[in-house]
Structure formats: C-alpha cells, structure tokens
N, C-alpha and C. Protein backbone atom coordinates (compact mmCIF):
# COMPACT_ATOMS: atom_id res chain seq x y z
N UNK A 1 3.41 -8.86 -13.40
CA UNK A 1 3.05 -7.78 -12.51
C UNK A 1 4.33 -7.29 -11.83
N UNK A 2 4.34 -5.85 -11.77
CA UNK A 2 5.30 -5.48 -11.05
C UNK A 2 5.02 -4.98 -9.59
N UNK A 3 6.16 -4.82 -9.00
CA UNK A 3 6.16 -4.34 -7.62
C UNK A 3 4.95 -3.51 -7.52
N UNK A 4 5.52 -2.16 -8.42
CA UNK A 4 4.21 -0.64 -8.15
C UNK A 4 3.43 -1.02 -8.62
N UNK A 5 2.90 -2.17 -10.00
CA UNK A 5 1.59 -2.21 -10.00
C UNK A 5 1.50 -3.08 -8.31
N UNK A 6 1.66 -3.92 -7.90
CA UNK A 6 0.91 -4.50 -6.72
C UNK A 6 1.01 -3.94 -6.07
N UNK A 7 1.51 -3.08 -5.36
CA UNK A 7 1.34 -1.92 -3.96
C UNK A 7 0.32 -1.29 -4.19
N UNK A 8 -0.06 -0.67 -6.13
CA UNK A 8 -1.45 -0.24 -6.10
C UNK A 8 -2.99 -0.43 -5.49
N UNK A 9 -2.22 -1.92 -6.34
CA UNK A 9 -3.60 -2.78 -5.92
C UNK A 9 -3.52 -3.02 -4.52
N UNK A 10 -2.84 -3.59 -4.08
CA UNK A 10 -3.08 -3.59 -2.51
C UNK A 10 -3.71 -2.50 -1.84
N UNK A 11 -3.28 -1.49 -2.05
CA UNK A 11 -3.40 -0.61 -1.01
C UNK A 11 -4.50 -0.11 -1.75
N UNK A 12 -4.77 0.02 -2.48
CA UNK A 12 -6.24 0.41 -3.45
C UNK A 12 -7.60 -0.29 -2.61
N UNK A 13 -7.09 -2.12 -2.80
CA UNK A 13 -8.05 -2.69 -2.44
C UNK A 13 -8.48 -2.52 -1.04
N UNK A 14 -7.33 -1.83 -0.21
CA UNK A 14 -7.61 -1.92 1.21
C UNK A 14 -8.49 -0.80 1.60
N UNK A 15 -8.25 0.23 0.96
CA UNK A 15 -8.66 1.48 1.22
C UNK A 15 -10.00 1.46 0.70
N UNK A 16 -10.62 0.77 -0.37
CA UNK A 16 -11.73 0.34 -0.76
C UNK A 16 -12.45 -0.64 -0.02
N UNK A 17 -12.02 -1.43 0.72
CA UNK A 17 -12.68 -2.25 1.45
C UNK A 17 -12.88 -1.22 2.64
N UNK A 18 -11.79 -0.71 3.69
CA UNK A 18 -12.08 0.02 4.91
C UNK A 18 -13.00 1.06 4.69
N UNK A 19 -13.34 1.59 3.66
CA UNK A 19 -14.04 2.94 3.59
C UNK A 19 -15.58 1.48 3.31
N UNK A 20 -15.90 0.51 2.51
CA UNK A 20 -16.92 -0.14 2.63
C UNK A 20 -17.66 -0.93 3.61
N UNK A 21 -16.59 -0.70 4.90
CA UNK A 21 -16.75 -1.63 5.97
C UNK A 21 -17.21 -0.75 6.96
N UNK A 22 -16.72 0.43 6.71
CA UNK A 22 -17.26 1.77 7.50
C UNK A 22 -18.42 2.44 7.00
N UNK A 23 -19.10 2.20 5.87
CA UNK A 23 -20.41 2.73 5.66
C UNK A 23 -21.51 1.11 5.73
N UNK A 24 -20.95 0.09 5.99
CA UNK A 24 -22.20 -0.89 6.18
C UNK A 24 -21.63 -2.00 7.32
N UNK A 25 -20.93 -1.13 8.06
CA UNK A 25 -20.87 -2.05 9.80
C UNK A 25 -20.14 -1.01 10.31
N UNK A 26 -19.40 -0.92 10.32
CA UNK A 26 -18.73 0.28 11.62
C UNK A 26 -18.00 1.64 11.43
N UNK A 27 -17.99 2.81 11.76
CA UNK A 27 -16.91 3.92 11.31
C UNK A 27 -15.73 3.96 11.21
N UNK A 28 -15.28 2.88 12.39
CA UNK A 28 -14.61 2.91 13.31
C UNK A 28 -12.78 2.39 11.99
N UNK A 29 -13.82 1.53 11.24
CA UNK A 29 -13.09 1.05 10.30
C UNK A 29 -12.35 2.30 9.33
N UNK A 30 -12.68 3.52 9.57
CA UNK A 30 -12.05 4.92 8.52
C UNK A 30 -10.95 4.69 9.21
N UNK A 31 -10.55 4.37 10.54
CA UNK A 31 -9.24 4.50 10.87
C UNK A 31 -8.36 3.91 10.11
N UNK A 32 -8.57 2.75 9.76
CA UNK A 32 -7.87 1.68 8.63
C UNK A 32 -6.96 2.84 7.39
N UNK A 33 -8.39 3.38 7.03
CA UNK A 33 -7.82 4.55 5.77
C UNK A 33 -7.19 5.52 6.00
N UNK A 34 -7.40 5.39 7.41
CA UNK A 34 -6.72 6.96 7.91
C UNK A 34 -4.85 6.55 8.01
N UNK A 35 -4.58 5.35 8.15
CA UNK A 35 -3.59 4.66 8.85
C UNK A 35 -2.78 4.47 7.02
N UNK A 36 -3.47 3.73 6.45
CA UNK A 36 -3.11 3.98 4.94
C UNK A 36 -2.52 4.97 4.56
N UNK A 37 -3.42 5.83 4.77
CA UNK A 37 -2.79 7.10 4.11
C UNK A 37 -1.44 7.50 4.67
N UNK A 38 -1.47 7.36 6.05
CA UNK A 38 -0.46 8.12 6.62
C UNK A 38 0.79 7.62 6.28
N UNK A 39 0.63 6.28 5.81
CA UNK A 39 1.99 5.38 6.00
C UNK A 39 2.56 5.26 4.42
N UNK A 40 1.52 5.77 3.63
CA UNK A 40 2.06 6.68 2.33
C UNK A 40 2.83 7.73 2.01
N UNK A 41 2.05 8.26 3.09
CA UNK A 41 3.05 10.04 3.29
C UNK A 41 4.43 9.09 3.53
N UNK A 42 4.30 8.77 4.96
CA UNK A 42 5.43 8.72 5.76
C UNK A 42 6.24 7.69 4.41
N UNK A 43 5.87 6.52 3.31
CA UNK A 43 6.97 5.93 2.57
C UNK A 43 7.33 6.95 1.55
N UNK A 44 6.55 7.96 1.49
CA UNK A 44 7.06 9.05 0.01
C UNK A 44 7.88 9.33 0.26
N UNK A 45 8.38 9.81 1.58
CA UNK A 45 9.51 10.58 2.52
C UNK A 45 10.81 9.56 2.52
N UNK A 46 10.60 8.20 3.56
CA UNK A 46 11.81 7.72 3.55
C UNK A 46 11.98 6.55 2.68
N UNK A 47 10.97 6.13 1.84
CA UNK A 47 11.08 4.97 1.17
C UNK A 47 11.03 3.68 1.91
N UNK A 48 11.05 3.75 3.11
CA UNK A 48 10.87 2.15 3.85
C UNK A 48 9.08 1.84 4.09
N UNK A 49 8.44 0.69 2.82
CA UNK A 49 7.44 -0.44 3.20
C UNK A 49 7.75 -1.61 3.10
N UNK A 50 7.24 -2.45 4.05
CA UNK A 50 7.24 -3.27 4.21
C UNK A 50 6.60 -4.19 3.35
N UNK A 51 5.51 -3.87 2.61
CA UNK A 51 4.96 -4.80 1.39
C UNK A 51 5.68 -4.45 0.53
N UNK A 52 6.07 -3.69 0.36
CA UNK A 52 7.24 -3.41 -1.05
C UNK A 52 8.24 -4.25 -0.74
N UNK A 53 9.04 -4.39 0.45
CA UNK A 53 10.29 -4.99 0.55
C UNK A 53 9.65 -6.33 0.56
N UNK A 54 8.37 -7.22 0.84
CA UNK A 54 8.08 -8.62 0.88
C UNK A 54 7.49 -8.50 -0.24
N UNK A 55 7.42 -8.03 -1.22
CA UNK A 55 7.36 -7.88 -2.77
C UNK A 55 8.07 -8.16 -3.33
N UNK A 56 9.22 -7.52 -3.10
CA UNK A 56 10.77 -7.74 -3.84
C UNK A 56 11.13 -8.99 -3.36
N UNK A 57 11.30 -9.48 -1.90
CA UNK A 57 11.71 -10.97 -1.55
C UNK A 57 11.04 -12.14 -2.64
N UNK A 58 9.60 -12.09 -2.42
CA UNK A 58 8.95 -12.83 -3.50
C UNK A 58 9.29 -12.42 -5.07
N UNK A 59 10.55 -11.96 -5.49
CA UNK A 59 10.87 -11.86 -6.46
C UNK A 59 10.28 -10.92 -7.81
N UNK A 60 9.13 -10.34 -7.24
CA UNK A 60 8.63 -9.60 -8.22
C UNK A 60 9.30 -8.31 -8.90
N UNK A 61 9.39 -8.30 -10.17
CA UNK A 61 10.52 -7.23 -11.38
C UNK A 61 10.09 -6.21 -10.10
N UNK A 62 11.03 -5.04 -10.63
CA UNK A 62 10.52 -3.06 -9.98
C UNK A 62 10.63 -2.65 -11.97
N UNK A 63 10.20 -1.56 -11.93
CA UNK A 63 10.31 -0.99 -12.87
C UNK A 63 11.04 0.24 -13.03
N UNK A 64 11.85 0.05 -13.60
CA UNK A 64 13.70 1.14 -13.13
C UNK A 64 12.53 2.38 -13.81
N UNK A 65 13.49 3.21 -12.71
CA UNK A 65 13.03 4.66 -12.33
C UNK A 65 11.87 4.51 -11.51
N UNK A 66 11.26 3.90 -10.92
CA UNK A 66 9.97 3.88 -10.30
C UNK A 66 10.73 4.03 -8.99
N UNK A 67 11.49 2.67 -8.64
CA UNK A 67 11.67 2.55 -7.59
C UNK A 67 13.41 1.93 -7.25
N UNK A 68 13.92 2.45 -6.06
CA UNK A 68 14.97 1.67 -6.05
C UNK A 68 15.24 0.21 -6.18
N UNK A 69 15.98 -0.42 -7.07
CA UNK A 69 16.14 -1.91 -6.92
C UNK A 69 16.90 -2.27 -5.43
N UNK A 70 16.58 -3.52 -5.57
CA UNK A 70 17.27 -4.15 -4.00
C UNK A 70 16.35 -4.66 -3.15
C-alpha cells in the first residue's frame, strides 16, 4: 500500500462514517465532513498533512509523481 492509496482510505472511511453518524445519532457529526473537506482544499494548496507526513515516518513507498518524496 502506498501513501495516496491510504490517505484515500482514510479519509474516505472518515467521511463515510461522519456522514453515517449524522443520519443515525447526531447532525452535529456533518461538521466532521465539513472539517475534512476543508483540510483537503487547504492540503491541495500547500501540501502540508499530517497523516501523510505520519505515513511517510511509518515508512510507507509514495508513488513518484503523485507526491513529493521526503
């Protein structure tokens, strides 16, 4: 598995869970997705996450051209 596949999944699974947690216990939980999203925008822009960079620590490949190595 690489880096971008697991950021997928992560953030896939999260956004799938908060939107499921908000239609069978609280709304309140869309904020979750709302917070997701934003912090997507905001890594398209400068490239700094934090699960990406504790991705790479745990040694997982990147896949050149995807993403900067390092």
């Amino acid at each position: 598995m690489t880096v971008e596949r697991a950021i997928l999944l992560i953030v896939g699974a999260l956004v799938l869970a908060s939107v499921l947690l908000a239609v069978y216990h609280n709304l309140n939980w869309l904020w979750l997705t709302g917070i997701l999203g934003a912090h997507l925008i905001q890594a398209s822009f400068t490239g700094v996450c934090p699960v990406v960079m504790t991705l790479k620590k745990m040694g997982l490949p990147t896949k050149e051209g995807f993403a900067k190595p390092g």
